[in-house]
Protein backbone atom coordinates (compact mmCIF):
# COMPACT_ATOMS: atom_id res chain seq x y z
CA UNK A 1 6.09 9.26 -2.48
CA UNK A 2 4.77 11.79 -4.37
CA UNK A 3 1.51 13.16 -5.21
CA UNK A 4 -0.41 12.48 -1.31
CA UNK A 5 -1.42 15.77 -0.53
CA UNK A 6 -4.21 15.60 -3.48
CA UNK A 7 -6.06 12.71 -0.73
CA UNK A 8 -5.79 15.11 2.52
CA UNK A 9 -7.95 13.46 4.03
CA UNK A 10 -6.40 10.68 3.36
CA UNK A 11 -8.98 8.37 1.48
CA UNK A 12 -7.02 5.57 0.81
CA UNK A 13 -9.38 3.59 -1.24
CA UNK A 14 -9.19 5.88 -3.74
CA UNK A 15 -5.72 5.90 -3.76
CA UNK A 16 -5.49 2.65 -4.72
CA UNK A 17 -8.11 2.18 -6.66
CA UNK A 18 -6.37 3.04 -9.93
CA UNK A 19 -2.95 0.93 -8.73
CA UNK A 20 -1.89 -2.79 -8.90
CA UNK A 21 0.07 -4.09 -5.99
CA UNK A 22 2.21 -6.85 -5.51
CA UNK A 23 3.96 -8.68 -2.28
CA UNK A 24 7.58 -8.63 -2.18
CA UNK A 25 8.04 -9.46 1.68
CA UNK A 26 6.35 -10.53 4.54
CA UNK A 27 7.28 -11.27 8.15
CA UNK A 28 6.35 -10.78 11.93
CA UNK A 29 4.71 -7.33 12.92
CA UNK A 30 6.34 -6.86 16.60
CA UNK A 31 5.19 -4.33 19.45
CA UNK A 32 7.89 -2.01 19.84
CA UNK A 33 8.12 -1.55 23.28
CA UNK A 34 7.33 -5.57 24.33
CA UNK A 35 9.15 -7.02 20.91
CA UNK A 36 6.03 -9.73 20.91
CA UNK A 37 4.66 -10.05 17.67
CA UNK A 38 1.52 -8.66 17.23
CA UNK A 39 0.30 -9.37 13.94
CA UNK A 40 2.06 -9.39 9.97
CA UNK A 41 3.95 -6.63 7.99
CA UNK A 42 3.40 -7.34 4.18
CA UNK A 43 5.47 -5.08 2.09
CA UNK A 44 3.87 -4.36 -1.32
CA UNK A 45 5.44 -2.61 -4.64
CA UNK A 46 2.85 -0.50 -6.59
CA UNK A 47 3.29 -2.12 -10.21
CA UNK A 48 0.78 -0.62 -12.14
CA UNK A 49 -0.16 3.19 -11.15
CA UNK A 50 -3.11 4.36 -13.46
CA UNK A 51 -4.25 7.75 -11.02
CA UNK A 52 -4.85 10.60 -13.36
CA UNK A 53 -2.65 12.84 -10.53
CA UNK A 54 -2.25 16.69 -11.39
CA UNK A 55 0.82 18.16 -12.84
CA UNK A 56 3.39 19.57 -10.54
CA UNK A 57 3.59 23.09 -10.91
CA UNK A 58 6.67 22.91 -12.60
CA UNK A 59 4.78 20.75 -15.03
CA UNK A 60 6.39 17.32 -14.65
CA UNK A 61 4.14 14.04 -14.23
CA UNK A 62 3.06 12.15 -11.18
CA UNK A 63 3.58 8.90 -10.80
CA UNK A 64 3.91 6.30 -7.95
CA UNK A 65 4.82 3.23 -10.11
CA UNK A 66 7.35 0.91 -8.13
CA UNK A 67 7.19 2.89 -4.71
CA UNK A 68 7.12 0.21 -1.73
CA UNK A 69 4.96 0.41 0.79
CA UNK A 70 4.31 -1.32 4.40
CA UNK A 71 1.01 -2.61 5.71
CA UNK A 72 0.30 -3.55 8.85
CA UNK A 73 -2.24 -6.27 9.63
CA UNK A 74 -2.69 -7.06 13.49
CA UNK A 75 -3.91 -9.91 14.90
CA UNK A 76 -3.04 -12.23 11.78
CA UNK A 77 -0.32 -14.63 10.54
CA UNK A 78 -0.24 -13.83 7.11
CA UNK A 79 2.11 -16.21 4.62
CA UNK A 80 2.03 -14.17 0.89
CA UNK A 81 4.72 -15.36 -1.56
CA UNK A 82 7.10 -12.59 -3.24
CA UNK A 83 4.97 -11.65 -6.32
CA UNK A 84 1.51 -12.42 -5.65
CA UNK A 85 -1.07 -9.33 -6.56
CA UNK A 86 -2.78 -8.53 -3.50
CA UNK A 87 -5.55 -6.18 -2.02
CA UNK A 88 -6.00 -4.58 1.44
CA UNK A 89 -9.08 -4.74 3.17
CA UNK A 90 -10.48 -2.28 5.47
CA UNK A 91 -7.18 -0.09 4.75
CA UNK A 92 -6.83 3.18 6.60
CA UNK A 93 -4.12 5.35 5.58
CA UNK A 94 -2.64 8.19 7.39
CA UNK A 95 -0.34 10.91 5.22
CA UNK A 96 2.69 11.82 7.69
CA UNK A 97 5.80 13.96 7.37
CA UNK A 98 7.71 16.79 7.28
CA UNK A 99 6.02 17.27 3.51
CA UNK A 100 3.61 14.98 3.65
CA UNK A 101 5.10 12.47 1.51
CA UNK A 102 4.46 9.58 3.93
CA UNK A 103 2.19 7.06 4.56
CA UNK A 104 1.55 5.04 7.35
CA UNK A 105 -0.93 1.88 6.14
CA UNK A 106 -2.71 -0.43 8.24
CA UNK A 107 -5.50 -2.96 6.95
CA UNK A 108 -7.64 -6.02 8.51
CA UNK A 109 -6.26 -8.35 6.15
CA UNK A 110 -4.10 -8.43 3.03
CA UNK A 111 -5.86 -11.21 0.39
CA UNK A 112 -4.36 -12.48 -2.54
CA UNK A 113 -5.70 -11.30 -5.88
CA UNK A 114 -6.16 -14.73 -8.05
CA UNK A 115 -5.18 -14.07 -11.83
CA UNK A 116 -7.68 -13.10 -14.22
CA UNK A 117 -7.72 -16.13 -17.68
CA UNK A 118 -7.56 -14.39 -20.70
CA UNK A 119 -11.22 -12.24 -21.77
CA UNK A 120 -13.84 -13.33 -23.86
């Protein structure tokens, strides 16, 4: 992913405040020492990215428009279809890597976003 290190600290609701995401999996969330399933891993696609990032310095755009991400919900048994706009709530990101280019997400719950009818 590009473009993290401008949230250091990592304030994930800002993040995404600018983005549209949308399922495309979800499926058990499993302790990885005991293999019991702990919760739900909902995989989301960023599908519209509207963050006025900076420039690189050698000029080019930002943009994280179709990068996947994984969230982790504990303690729930979440069933989201493929497709489905979604928001996180509570999210807490952390940035990780060798360049800081990761993120690690984990939220209380993932809800599904009902479609907006046309405006008036």
């Amino acid at each position: 992913m590009q473009g993290l290190y401008e949230f250091v600290r990592f304030d994930i609701k800002a993040f995404l405040s600018d983005k549209v995401l949308r399922s495309v999996s979800c499926g058990p969330l499993t302790d990885y020492q005991s293999k019991e399933v702990i919760g739900t891993r909902v995989g989301v696609v960023i599908t519209e990215d509207n963050t006025a990032y900076r420039p690189t310095k050698s000029g080019s755009q930002v943009s994280n428009l179709y990068e996947r991400m994984s969230v982790k919900v504990r303690g729930k048994d979440l069933t989201i279809a493929p497709g489905q706009v979604v928001e996180l709530v509570a999210p807490v990101g952390v940035v990780y890597g060798e360049r800081n280019n990761q993120l690690s997400i984990t939220a209380e719950d993932v809800r599904v976003v009902q479609p907006q009818s046309g405006k008036a």
